[in-house]
Protein backbone atom coordinates (compact mmCIF):
# COMPACT_ATOMS: atom_id res chain seq x y z
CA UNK A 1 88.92 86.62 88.03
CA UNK A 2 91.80 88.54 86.48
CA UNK A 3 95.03 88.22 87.92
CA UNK A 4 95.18 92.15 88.81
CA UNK A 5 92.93 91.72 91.46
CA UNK A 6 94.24 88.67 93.01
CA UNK A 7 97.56 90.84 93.30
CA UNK A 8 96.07 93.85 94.44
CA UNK A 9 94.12 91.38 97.58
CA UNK A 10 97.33 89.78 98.18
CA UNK A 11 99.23 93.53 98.59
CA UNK A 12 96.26 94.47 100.60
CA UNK A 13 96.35 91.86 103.11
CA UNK A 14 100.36 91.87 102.94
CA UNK A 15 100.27 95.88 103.40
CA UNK A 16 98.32 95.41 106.88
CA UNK A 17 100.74 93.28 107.80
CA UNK A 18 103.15 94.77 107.65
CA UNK A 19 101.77 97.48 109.12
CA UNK A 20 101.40 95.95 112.45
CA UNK A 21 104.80 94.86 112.48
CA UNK A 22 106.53 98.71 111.48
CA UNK A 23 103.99 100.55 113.70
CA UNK A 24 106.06 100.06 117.39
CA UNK A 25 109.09 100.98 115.42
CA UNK A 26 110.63 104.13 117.20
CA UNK A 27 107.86 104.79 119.67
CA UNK A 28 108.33 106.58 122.64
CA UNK A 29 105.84 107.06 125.46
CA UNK A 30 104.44 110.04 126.74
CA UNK A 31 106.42 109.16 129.89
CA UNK A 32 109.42 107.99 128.83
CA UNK A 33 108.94 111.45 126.79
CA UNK A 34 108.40 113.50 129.91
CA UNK A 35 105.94 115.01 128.48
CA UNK A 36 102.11 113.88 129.65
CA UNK A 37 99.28 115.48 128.21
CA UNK A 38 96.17 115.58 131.12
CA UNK A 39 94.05 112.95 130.37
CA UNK A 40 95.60 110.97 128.65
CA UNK A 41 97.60 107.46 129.26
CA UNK A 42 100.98 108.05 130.04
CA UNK A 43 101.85 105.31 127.69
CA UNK A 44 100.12 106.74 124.87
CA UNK A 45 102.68 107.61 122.23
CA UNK A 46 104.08 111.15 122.68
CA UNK A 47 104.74 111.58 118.83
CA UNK A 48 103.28 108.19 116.43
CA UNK A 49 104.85 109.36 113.23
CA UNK A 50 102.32 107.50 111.18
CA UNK A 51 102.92 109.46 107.79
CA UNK A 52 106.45 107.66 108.33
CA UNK A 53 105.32 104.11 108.95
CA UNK A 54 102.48 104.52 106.16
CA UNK A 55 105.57 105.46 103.60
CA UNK A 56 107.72 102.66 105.21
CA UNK A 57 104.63 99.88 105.13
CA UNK A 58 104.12 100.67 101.19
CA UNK A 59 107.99 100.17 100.53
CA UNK A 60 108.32 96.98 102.64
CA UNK A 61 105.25 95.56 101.01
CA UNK A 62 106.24 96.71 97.37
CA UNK A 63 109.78 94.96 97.87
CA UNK A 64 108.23 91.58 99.32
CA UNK A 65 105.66 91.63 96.42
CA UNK A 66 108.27 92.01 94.00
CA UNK A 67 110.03 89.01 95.84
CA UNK A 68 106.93 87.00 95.85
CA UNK A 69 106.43 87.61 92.55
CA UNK A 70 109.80 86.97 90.92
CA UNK A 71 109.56 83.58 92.89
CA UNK A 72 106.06 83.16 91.19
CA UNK A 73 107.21 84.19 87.75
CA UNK A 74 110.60 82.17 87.91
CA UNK A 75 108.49 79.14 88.86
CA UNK A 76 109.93 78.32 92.19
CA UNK A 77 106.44 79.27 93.97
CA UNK A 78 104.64 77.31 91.25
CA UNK A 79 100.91 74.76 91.78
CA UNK A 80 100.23 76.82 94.85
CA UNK A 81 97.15 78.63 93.36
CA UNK A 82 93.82 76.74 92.46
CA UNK A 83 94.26 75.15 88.72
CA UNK A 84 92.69 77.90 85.89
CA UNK A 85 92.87 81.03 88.51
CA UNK A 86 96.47 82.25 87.06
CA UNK A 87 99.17 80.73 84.55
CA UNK A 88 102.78 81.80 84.89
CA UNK A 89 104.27 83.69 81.94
């Protein structure tokens, strides 16, 4: 397995993370909003601003990458991955 693809499963699952833990960032209710649309649960989210918390999740999960791998690279991280699967530089 390269080690592309082992990076791009680990930003994957670290991405979704992530996401779960920006998404209640800044959310108001539809009645703490005043604002209740019929039908619907008044603590539905009046406005979810997801283009925002997409944008924010792919920042957040570039910088901890980067972290994670300038850890990996400068060997503090190191013996953690099966012997063979990748070899720091």
């Amino acid at each position: 397995m390269k080690s592309w693809v082992l990076a791009a499963a680990i930003y994957f699952v670290l991405w979704w993370i992530v996401l779960f833990a920006v998404l209640p960032w800044g959310v108001r209710s539809q009645e703490e909003a005043g604002d209740i649309s019929p039908g619907s649960d008044p603590g539905a989210p009046a406005r979810p601003l997801l283009l925002r918390k997409a944008i924010a999740t792919t920042l957040i999960s570039a910088v901890i990458m980067g972290l994670g791998y300038g850890a990996w690279a400068l060997g503090l991280i190191g013996g953690i991955f099966p012997a063979g699967l990748i070899s720091p530089r």
